[in-house]
N, C-alpha and C. Protein backbone atom coordinates (compact mmCIF):
# COMPACT_ATOMS: atom_id res chain seq x y z
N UNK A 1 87.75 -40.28 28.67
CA UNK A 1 88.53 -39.06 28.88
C UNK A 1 89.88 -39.46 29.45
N UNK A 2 91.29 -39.00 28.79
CA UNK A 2 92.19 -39.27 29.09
C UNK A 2 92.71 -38.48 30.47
N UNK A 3 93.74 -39.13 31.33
CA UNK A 3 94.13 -38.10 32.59
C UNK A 3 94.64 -37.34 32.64
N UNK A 4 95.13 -36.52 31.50
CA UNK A 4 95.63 -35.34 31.17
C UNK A 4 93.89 -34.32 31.19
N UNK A 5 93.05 -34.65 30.33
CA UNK A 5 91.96 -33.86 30.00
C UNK A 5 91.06 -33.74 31.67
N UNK A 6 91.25 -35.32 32.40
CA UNK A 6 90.75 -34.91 33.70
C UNK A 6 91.63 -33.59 34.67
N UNK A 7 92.64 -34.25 34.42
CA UNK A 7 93.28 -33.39 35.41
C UNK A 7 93.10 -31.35 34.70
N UNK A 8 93.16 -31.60 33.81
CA UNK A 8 92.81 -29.97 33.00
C UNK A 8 91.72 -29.60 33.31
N UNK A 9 90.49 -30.24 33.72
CA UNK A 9 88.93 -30.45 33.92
C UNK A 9 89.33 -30.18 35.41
N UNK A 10 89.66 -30.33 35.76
CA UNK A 10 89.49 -29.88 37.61
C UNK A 10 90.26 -29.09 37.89
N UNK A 11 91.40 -28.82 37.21
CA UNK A 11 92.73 -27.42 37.66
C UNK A 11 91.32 -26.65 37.11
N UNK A 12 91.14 -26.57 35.92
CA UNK A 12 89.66 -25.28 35.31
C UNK A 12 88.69 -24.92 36.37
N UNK A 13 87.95 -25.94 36.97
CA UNK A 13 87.39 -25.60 38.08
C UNK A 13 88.00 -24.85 39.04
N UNK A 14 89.13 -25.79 39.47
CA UNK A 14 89.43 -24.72 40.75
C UNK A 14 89.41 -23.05 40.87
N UNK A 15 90.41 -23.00 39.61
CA UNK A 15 90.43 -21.97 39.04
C UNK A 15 89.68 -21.06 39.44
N UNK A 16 88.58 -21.45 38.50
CA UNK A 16 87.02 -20.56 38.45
C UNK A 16 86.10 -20.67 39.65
N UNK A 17 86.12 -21.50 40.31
CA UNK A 17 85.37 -21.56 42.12
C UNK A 17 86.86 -21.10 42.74
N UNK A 18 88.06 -20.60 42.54
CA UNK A 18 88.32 -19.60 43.13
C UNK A 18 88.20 -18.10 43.02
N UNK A 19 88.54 -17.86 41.42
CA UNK A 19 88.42 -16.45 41.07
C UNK A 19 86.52 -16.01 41.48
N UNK A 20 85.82 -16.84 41.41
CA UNK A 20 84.21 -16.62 41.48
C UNK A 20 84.67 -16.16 43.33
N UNK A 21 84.78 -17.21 43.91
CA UNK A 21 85.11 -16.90 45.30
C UNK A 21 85.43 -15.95 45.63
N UNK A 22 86.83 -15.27 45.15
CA UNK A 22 87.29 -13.89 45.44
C UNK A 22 86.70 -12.66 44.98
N UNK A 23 85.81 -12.79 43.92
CA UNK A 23 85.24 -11.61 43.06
C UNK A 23 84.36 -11.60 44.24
N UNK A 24 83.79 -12.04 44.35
CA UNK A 24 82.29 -11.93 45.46
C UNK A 24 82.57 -11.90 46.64
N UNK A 25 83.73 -12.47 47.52
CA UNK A 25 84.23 -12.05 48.66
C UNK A 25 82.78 -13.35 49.84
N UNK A 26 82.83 -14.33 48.76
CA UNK A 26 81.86 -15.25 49.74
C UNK A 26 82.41 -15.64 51.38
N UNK A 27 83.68 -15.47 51.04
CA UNK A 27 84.09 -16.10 52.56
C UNK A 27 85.11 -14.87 53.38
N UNK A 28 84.59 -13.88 52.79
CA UNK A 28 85.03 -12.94 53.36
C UNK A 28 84.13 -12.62 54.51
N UNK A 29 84.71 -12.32 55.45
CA UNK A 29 83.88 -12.13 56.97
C UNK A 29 83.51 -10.44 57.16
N UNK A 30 82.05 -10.74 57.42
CA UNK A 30 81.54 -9.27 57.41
C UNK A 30 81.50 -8.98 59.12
N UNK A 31 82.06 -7.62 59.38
CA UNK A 31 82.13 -6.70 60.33
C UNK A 31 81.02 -5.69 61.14
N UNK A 32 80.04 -6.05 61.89
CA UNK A 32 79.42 -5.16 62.44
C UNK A 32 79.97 -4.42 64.19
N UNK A 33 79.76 -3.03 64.01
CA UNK A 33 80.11 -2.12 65.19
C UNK A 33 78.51 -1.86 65.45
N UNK A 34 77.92 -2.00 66.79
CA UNK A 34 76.90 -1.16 66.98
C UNK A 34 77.16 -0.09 68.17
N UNK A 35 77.43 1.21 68.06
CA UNK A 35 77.65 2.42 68.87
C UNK A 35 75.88 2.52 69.84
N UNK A 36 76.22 2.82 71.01
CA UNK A 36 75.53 3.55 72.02
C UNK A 36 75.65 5.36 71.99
N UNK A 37 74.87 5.77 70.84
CA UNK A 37 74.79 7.60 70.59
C UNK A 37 73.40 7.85 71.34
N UNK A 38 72.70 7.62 72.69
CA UNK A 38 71.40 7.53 73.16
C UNK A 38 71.51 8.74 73.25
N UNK A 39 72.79 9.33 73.91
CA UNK A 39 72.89 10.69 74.61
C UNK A 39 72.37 11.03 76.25
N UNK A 40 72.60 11.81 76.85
CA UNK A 40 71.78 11.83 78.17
C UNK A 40 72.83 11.32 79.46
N UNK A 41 73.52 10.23 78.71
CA UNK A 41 74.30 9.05 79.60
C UNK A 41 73.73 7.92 80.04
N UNK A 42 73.06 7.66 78.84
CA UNK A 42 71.93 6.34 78.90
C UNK A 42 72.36 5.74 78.35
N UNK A 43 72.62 4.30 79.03
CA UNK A 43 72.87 3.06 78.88
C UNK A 43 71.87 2.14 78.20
N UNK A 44 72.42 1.49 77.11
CA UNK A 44 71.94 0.91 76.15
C UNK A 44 72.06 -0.67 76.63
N UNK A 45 71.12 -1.23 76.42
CA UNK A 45 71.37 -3.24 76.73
C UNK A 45 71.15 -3.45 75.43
N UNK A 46 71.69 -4.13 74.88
CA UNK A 46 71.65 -5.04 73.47
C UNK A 46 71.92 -6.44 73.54
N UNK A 47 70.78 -7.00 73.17
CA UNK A 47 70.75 -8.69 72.48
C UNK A 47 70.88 -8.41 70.80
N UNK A 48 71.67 -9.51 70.26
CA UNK A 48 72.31 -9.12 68.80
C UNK A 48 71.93 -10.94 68.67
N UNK A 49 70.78 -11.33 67.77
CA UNK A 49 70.98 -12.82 67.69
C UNK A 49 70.58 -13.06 66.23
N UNK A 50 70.82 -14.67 65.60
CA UNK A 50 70.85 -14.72 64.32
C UNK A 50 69.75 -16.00 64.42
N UNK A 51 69.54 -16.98 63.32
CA UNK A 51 68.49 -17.82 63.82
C UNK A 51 69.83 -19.43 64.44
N UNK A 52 71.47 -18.91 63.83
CA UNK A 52 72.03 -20.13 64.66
C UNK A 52 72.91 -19.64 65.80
N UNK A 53 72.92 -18.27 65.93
CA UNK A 53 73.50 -17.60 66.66
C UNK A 53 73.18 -16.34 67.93
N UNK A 54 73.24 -17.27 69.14
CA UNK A 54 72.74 -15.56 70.03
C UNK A 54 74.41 -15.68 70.56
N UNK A 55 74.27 -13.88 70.10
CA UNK A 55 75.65 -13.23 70.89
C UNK A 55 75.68 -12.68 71.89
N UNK A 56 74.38 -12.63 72.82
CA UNK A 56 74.56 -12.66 74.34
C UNK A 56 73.61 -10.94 74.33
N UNK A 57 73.69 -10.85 75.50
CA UNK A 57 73.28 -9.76 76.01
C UNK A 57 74.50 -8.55 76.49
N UNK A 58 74.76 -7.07 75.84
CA UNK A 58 75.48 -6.44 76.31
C UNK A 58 75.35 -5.44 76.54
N UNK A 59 76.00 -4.93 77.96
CA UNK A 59 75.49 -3.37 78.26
C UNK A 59 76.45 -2.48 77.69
N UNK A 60 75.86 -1.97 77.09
CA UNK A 60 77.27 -0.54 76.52
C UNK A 60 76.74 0.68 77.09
N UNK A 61 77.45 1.82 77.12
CA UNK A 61 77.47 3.00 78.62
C UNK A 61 77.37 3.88 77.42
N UNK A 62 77.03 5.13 77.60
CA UNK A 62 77.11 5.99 76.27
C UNK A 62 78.91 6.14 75.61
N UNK A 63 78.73 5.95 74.28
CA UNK A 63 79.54 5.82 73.43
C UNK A 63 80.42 5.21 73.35
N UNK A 64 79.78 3.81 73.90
CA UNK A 64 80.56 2.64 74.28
C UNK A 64 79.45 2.09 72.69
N UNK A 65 80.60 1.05 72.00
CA UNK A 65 80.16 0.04 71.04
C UNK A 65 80.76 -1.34 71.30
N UNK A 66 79.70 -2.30 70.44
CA UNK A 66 79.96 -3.68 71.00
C UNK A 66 79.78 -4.43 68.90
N UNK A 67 80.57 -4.94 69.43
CA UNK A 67 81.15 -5.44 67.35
C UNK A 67 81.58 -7.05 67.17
N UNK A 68 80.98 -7.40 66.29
CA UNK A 68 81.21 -8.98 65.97
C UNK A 68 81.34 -9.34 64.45
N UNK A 69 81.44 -10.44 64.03
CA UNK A 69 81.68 -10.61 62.69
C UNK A 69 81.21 -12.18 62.20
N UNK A 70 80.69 -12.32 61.08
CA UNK A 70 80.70 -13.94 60.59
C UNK A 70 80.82 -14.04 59.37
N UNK A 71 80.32 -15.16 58.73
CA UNK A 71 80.80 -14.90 57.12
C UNK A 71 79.07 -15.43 56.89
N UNK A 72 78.41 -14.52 56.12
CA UNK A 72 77.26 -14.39 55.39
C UNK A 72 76.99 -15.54 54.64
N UNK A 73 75.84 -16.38 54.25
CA UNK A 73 75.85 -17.14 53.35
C UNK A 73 75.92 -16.89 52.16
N UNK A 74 76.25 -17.80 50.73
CA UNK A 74 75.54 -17.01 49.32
C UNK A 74 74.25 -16.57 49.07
N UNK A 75 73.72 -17.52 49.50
CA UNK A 75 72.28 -16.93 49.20
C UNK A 75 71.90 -16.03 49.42
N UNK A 76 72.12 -14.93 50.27
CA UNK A 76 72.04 -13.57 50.80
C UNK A 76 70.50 -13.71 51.76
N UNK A 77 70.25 -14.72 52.17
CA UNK A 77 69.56 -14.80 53.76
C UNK A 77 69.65 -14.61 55.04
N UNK A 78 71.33 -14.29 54.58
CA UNK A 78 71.91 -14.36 56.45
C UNK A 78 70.75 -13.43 57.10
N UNK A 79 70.19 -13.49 58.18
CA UNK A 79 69.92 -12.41 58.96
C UNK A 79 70.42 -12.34 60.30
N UNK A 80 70.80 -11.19 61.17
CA UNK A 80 71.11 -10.88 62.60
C UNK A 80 70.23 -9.44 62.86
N UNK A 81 69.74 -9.84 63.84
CA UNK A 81 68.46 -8.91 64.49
C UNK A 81 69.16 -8.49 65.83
N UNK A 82 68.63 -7.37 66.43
CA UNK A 82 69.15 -7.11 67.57
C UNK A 82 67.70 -6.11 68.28
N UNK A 83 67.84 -6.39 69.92
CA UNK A 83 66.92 -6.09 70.55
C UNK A 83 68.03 -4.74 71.42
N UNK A 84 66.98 -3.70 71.89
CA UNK A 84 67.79 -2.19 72.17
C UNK A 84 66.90 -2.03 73.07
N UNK A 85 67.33 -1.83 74.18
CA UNK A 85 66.87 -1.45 75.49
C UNK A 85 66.74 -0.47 76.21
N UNK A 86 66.48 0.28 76.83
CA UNK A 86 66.70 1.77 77.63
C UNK A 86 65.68 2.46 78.40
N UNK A 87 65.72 2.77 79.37
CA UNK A 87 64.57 3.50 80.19
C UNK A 87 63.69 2.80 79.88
N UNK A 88 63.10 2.05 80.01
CA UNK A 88 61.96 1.16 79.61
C UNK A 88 61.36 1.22 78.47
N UNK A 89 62.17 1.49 77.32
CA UNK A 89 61.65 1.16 76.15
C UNK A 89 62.43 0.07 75.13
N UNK A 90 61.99 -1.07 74.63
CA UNK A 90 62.41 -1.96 74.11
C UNK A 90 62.38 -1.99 72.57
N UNK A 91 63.63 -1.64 71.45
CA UNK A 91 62.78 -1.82 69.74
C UNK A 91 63.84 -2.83 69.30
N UNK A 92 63.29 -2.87 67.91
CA UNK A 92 64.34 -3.73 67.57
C UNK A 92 64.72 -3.66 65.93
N UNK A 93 65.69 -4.10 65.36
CA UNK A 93 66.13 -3.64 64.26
C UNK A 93 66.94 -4.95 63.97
N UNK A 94 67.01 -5.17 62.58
CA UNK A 94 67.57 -6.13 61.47
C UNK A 94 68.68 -5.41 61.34
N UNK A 95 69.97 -5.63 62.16
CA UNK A 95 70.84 -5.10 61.88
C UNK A 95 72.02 -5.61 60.44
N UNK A 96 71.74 -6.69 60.26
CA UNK A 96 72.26 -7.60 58.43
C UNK A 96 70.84 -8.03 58.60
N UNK A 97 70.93 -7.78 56.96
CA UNK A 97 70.22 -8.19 56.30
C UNK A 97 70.28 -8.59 54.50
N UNK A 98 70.77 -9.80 54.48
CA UNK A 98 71.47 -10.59 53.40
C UNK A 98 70.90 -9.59 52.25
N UNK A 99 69.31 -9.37 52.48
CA UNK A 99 69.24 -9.09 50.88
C UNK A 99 69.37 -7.38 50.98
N UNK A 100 69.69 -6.91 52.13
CA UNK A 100 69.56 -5.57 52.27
C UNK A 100 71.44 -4.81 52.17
N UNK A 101 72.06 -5.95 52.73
CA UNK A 101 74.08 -5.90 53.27
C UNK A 101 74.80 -6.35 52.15
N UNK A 102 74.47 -7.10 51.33
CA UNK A 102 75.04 -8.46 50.87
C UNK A 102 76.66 -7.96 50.57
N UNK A 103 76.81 -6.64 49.91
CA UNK A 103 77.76 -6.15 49.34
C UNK A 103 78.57 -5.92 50.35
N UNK A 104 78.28 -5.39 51.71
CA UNK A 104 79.08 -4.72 52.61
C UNK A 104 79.74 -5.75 53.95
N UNK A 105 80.81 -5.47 53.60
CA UNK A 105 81.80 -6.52 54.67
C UNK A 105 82.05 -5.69 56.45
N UNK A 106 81.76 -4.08 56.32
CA UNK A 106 82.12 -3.28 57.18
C UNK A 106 80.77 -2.65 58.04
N UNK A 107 80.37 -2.82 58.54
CA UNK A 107 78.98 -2.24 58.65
C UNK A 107 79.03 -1.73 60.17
N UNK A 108 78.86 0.07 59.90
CA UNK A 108 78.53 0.38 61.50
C UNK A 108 77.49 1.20 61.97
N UNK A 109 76.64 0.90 62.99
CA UNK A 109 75.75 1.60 63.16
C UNK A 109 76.04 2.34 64.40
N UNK A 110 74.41 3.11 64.26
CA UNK A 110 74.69 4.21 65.26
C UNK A 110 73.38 4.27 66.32
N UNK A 111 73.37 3.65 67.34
CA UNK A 111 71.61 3.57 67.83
C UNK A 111 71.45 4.87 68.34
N UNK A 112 70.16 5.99 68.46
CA UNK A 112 70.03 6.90 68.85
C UNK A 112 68.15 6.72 69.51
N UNK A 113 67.65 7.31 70.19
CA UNK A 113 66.39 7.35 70.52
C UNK A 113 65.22 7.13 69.70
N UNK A 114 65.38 7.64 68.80
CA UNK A 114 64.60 7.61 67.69
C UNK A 114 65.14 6.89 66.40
N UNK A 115 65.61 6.27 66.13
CA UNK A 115 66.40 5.75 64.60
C UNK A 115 67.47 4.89 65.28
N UNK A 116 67.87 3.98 64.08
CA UNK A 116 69.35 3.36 64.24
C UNK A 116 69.90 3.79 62.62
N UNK A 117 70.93 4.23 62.62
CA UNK A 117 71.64 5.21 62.08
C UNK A 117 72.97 4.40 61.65
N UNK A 118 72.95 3.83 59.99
CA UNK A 118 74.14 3.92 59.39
C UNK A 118 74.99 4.47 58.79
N UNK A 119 75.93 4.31 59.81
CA UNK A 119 76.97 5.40 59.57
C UNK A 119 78.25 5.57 58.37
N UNK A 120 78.10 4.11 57.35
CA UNK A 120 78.44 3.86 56.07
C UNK A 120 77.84 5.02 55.36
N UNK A 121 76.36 4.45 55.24
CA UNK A 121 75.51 5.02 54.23
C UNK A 121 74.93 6.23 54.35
N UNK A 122 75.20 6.59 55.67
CA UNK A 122 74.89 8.20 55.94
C UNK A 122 73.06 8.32 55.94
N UNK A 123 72.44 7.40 56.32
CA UNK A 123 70.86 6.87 56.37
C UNK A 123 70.22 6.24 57.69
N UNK A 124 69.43 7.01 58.37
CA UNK A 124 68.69 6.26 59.37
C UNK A 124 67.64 5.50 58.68
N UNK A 125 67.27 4.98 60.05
CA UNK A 125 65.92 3.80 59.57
C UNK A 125 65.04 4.22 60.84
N UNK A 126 63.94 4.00 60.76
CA UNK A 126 63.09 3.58 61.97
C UNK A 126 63.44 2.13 62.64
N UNK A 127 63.26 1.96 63.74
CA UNK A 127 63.33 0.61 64.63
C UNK A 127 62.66 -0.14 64.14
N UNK A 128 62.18 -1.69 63.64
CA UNK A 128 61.33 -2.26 63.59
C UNK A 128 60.33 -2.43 64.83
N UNK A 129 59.41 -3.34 64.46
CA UNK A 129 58.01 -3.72 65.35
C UNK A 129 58.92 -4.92 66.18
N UNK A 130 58.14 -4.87 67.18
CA UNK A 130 59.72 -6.02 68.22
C UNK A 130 59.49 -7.16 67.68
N UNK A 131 60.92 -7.84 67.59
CA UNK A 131 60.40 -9.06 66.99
C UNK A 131 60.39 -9.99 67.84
N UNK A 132 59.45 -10.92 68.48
CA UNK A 132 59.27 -11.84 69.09
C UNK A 132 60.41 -13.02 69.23
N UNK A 133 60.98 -13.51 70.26
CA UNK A 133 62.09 -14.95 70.04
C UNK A 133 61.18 -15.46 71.41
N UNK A 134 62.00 -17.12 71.32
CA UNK A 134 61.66 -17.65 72.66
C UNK A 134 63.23 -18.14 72.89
């Protein structure tokens, strides 16, 4: 292969692992808000962790939100879970979920007593079953 045909052979690539890149928005960094809507004036504690990432523990006051961002893998596995606290009750919820988000770069929720509430999609969920970490 002459170095004209190499060099045409890899400008082509770039090309196309860029336009692929941008169509899909792989390294585009996705946005989560999680809002404190408990009501009452109950203070919410939130742990928000991923399996390479804990983002700490935070108290938000009613209608106080706490928001972070990373860039998702391709594979659409990313996950970030978060633990919700209050008057002594503890749940917890898959707040990304690669195969559930994959599309959405903006994502905000809404925690309330009963449900966590996206406020994109206009859809609550039930809390999950707690999920165990060490």
């Amino acid at each position: 292969m002459t170095c004209f045909k190499k060099t045409m052979l890899l400008l082509a690539l770039l090309v196309s692992y860029t336009y692929v890149n941008s169509a899909f928005s792989f390294n585009a960094p996705t946005h989560v808000k999680i809002s404190n809507k408990l009501g009452n004036g109950l203070d919410l504690t939130l742990h928000c962790k991923s399996r390479d990432d804990d983002l700490g523990v935070h108290l938000l006051h009613q209608d106080e939100s706490f928001s972070f961002q990373f860039h998702p893998n391709i594979f659409r596995s990313t996950l970030f879970w978060c633990s919700f606290r209050w008057s002594g009750q503890t749940k917890s919820f898959d707040i990304f979920d690669g195969g559930r988000d994959c599309l959405l770069t903006d994502l905000k929720w809404s925690a309330s007593p009963t449900q966590i509430c996206d406020e994109n999609k206009k859809v609550c969920y039930d809390y999950n079953k707690l999920r165990v970490t060490t």
